[in-house]
C-alpha atoms as a PDB file:
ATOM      1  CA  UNK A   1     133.407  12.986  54.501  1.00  0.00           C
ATOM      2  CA  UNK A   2     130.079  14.160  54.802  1.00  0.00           C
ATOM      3  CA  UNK A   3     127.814  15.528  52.310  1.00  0.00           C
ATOM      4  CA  UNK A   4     128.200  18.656  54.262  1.00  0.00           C
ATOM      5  CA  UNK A   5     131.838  19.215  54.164  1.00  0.00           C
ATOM      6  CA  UNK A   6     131.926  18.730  50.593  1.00  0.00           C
ATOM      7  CA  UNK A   7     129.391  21.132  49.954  1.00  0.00           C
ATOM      8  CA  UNK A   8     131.329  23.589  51.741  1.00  0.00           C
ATOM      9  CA  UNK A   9     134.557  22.851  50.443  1.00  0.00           C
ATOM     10  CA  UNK A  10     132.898  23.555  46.548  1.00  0.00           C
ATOM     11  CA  UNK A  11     131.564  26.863  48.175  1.00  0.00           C
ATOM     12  CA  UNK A  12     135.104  27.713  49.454  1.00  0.00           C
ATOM     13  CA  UNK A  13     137.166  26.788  46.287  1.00  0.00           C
ATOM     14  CA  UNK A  14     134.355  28.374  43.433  1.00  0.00           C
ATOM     15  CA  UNK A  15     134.773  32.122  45.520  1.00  0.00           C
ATOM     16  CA  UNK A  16     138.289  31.614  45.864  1.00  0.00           C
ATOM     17  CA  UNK A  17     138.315  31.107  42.257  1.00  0.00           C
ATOM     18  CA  UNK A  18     135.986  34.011  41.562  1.00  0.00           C
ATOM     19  CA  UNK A  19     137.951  36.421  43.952  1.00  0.00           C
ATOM     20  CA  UNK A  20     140.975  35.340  42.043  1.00  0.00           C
ATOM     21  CA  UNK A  21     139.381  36.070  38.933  1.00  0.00           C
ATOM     22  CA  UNK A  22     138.287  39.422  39.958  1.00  0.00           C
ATOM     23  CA  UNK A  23     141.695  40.254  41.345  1.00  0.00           C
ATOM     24  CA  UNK A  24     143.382  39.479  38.086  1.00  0.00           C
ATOM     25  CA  UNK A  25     141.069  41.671  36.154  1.00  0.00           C
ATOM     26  CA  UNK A  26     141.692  44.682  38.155  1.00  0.00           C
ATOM     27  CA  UNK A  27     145.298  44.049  37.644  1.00  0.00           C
ATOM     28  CA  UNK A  28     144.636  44.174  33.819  1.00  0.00           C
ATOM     29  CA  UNK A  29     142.727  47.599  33.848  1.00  0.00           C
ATOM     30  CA  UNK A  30     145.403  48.939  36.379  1.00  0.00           C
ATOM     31  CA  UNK A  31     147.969  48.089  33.834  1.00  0.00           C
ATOM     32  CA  UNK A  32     146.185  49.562  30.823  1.00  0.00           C
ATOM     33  CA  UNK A  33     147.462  53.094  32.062  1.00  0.00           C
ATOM     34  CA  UNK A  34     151.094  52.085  31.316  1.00  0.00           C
ATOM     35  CA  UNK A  35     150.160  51.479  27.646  1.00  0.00           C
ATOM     36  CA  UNK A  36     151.337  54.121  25.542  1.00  0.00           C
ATOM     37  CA  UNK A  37     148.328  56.131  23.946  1.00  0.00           C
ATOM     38  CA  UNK A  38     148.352  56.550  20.094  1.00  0.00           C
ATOM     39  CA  UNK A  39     149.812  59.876  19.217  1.00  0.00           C
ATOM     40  CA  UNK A  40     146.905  62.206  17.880  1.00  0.00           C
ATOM     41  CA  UNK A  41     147.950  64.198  14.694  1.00  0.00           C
ATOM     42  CA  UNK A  42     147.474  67.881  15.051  1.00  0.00           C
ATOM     43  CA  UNK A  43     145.031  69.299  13.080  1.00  0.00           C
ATOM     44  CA  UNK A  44     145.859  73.138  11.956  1.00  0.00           C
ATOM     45  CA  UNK A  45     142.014  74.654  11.355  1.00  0.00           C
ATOM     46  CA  UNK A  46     142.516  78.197   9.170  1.00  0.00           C
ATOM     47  CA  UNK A  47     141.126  81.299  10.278  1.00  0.00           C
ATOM     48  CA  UNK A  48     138.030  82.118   9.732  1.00  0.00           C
ATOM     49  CA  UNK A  49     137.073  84.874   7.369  1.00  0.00           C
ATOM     50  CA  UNK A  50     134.503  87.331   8.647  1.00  0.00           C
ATOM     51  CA  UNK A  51     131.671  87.793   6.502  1.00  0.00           C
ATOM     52  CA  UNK A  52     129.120  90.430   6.456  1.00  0.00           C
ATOM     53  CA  UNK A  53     125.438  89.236   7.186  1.00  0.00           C
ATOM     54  CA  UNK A  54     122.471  91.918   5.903  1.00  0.00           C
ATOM     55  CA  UNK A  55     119.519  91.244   7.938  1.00  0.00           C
ATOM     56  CA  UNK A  56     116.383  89.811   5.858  1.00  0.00           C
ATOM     57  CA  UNK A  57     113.155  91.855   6.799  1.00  0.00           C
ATOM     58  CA  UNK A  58     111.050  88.825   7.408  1.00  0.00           C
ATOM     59  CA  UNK A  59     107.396  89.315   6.999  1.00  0.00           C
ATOM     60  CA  UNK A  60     105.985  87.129   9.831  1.00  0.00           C
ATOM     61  CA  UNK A  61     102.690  88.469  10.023  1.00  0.00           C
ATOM     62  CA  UNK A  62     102.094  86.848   6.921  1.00  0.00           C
ATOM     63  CA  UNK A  63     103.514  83.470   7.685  1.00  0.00           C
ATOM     64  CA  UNK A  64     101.204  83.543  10.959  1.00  0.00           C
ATOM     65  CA  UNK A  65      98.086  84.227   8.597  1.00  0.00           C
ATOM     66  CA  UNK A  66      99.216  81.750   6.158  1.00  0.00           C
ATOM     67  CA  UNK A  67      99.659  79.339   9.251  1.00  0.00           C
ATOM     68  CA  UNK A  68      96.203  79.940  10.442  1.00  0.00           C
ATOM     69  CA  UNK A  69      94.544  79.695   7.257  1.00  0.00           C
ATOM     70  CA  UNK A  70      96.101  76.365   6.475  1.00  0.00           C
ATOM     71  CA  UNK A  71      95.501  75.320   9.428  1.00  0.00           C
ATOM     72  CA  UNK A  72      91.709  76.479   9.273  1.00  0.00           C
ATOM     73  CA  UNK A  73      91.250  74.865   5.936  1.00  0.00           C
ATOM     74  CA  UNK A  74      92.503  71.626   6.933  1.00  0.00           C
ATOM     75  CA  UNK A  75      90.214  71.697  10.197  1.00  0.00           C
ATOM     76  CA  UNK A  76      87.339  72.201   7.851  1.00  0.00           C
ATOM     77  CA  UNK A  77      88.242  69.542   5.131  1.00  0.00           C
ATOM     78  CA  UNK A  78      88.160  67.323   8.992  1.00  0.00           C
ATOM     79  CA  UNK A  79      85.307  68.231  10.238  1.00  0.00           C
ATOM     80  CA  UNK A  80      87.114  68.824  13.194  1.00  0.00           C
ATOM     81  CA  UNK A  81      88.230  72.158  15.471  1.00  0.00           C
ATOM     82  CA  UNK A  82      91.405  73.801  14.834  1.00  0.00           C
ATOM     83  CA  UNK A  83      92.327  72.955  18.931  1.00  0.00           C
ATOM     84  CA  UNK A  84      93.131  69.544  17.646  1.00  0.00           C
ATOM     85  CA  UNK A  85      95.599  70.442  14.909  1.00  0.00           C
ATOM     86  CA  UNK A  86      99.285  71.583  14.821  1.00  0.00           C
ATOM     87  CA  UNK A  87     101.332  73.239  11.744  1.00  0.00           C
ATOM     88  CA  UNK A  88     104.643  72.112  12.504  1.00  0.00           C
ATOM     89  CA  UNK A  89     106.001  73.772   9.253  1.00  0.00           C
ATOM     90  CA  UNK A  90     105.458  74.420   6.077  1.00  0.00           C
ATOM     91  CA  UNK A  91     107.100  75.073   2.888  1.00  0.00           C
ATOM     92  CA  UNK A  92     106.239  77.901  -0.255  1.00  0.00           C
ATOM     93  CA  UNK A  93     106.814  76.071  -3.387  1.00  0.00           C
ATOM     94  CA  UNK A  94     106.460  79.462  -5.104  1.00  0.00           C
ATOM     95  CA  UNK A  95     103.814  81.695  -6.562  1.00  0.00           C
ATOM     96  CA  UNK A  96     103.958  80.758 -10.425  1.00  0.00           C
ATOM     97  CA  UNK A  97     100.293  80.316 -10.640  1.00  0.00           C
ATOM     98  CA  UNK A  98     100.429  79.527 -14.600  1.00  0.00           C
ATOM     99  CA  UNK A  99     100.947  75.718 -14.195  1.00  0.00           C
ATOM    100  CA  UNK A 100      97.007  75.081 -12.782  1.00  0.00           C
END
């Protein structure tokens, strides 16, 4: 035989084997659907009590002002413009001003 058949003969029999291959996994997933499925325990949630919310007055004006001069102060401690700064957020630790 020639070099030539042979080479064709290993190109035949190695995607024949892969084909086969791919065929018998397809048969797998196909018969995954015939497994039975786990049975999920049912979950009983209880009802929700309504509660009343009072709406907080929020002073924003004053957050915006505190914003701006943080904001300003940090810009100047920089020596940079306020265009290149952000406040994401901020937090008031409180206003017991006895400690400094």
């Amino acid at each position: 035989m020639s070099i030539l058949m042979e080479g064709l003969i290993a190109l035949i029999s190695g995607m024949g084997i892969v084909f086969a291959v791919l065929i018998l996994i397809a048969i797998i997933i196909w018969l995954f659907q015939f497994l039975e499925q786990p049975k999920k325990k049912e979950v009983v949630v209880p009802k929700s009590v309504p509660v009343e919310v009072t709406p907080v007055e929020e002073n924003t004006t004053d957050d915006l002002e505190l914003v701006a001069v943080i904001t300003a102060a940090i810009a100047a401690s920089l020596n940079t413009t306020t265009d290149k700064l952000q406040v994401k957020s901020f937090r008031k630790i409180g206003s017991n001003r006895s400690r400094w």
